[in-house]
Protein backbone atom coordinates (compact mmCIF):
# COMPACT_ATOMS: atom_id res chain seq x y z
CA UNK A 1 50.89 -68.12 -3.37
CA UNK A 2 52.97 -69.17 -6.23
CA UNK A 3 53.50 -73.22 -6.45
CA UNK A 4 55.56 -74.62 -8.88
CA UNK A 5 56.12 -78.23 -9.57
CA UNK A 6 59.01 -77.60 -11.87
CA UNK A 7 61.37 -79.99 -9.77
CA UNK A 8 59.63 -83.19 -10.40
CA UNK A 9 61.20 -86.37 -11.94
CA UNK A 10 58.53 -87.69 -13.41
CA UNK A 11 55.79 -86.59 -15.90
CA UNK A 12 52.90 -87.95 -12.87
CA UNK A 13 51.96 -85.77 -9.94
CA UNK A 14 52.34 -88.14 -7.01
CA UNK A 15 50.96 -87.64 -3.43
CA UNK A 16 54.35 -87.97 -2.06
CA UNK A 17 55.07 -84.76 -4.23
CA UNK A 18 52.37 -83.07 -3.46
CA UNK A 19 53.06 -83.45 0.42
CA UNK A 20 56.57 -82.43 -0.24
CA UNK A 21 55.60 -79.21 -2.12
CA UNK A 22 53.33 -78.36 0.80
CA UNK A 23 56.26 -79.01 3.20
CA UNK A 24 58.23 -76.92 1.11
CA UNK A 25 56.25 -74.02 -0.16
CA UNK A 26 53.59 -73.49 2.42
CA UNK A 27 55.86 -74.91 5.97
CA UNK A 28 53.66 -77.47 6.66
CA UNK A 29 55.87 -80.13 8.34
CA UNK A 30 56.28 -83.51 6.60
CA UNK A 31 54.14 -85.62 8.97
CA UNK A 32 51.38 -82.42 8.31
CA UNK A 33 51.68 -82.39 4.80
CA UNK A 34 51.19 -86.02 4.45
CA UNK A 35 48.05 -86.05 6.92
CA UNK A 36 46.60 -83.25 4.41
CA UNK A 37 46.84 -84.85 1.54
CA UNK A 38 45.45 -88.25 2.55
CA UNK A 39 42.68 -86.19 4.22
CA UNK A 40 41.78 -84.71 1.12
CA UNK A 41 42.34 -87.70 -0.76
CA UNK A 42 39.87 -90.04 1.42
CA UNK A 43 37.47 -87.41 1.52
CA UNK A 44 36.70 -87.14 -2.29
CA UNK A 45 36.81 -90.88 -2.04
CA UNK A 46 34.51 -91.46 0.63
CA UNK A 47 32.64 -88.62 -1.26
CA UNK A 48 32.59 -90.53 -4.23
CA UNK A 49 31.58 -94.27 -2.98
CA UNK A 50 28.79 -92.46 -1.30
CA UNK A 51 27.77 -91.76 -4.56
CA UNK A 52 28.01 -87.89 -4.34
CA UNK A 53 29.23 -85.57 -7.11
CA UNK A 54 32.99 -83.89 -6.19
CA UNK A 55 33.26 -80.28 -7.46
CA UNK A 56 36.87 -78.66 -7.80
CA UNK A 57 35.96 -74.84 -8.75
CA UNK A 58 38.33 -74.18 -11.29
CA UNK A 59 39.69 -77.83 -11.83
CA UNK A 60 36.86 -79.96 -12.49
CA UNK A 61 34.82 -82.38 -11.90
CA UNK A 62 34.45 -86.10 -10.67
CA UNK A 63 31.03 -87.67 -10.91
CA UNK A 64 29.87 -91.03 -10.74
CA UNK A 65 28.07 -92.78 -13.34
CA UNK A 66 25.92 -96.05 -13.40
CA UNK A 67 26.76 -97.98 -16.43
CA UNK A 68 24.18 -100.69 -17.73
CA UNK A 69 24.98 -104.35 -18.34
CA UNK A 70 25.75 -105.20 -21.83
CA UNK A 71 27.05 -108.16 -24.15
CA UNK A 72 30.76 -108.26 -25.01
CA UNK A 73 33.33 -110.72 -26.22
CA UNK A 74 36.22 -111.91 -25.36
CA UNK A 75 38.79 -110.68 -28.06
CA UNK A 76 41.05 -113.59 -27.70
CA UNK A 77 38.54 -116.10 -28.59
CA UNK A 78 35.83 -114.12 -29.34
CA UNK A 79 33.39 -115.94 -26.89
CA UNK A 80 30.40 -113.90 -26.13
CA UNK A 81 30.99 -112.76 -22.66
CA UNK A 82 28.18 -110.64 -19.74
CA UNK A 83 29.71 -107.48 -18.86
CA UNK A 84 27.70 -106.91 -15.35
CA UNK A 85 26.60 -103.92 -14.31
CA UNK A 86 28.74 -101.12 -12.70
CA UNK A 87 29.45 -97.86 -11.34
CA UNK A 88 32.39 -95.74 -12.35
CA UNK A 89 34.28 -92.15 -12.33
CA UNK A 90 33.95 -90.11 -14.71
CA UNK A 91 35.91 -86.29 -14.83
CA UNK A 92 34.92 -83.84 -16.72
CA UNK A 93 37.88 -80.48 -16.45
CA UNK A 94 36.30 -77.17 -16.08
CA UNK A 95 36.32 -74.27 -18.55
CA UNK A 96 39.46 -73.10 -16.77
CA UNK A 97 41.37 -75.87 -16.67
CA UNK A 98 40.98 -76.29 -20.36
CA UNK A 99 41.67 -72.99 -21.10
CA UNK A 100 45.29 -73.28 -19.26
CA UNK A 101 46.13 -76.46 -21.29
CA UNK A 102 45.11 -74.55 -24.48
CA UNK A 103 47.04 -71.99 -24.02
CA UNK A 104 49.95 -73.77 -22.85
CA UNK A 105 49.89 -75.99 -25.97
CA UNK A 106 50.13 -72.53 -27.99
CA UNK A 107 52.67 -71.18 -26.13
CA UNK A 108 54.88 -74.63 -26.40
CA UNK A 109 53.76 -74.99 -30.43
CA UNK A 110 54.89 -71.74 -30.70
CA UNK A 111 58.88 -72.58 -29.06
CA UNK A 112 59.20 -76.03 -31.31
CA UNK A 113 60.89 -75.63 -34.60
């Protein structure tokens, strides 16, 4: 299954595109392709605030990652400032994923002057 995302308008993948390129490359119908997507969606989040480790063979990646309190500083005034404590996502592409956006940055190096 070949699906291209050639038509889009703007350099960021939307959901909205993505439920229109299932609707028009797979047949879903629009009201199915949304449902999908905000299944998937909420599932990797739900996933993810339950503090569970998301694996995309062949994409990547998303882990979550505990991050200490620390000093900082405001850099307006530079008042000394607590950062608290949090958690956040981190994503880390796999091997394969890398390997397509080297190559792709040859191939385009190679058509610029």
């Amino acid at each position: 299954m070949d699906i291209t995302v050639e038509s889009l308008e703007t350099p960021a993948l939307t959901k909205a595109q993505l439920a229109e390129l299932l609707f028009e490359q797979i047949g879903l119908n629009k009201r199915e392709s949304k449902d999908m997507i905000d299944a998937f969606f909420d599932l990797v989040a739900l996933s993810l605030v339950e503090g569970n480790d998301v694996k995309i063979t062949g994409f990547g990646n998303f882990q979550i990652r505990t991050k200490a309190p620390r000093p900082g500083r405001n850099p307006r005034t530079g008042e000394a400032i607590p950062i608290k404590a949090r958690r956040v996502v981190t994503f880390h592409a796999s091997h394969k994923l890398k390997d397509q956006i080297q190559d792709q940055a040859f191939v385009a190096s190679r058509l610029l002057p």
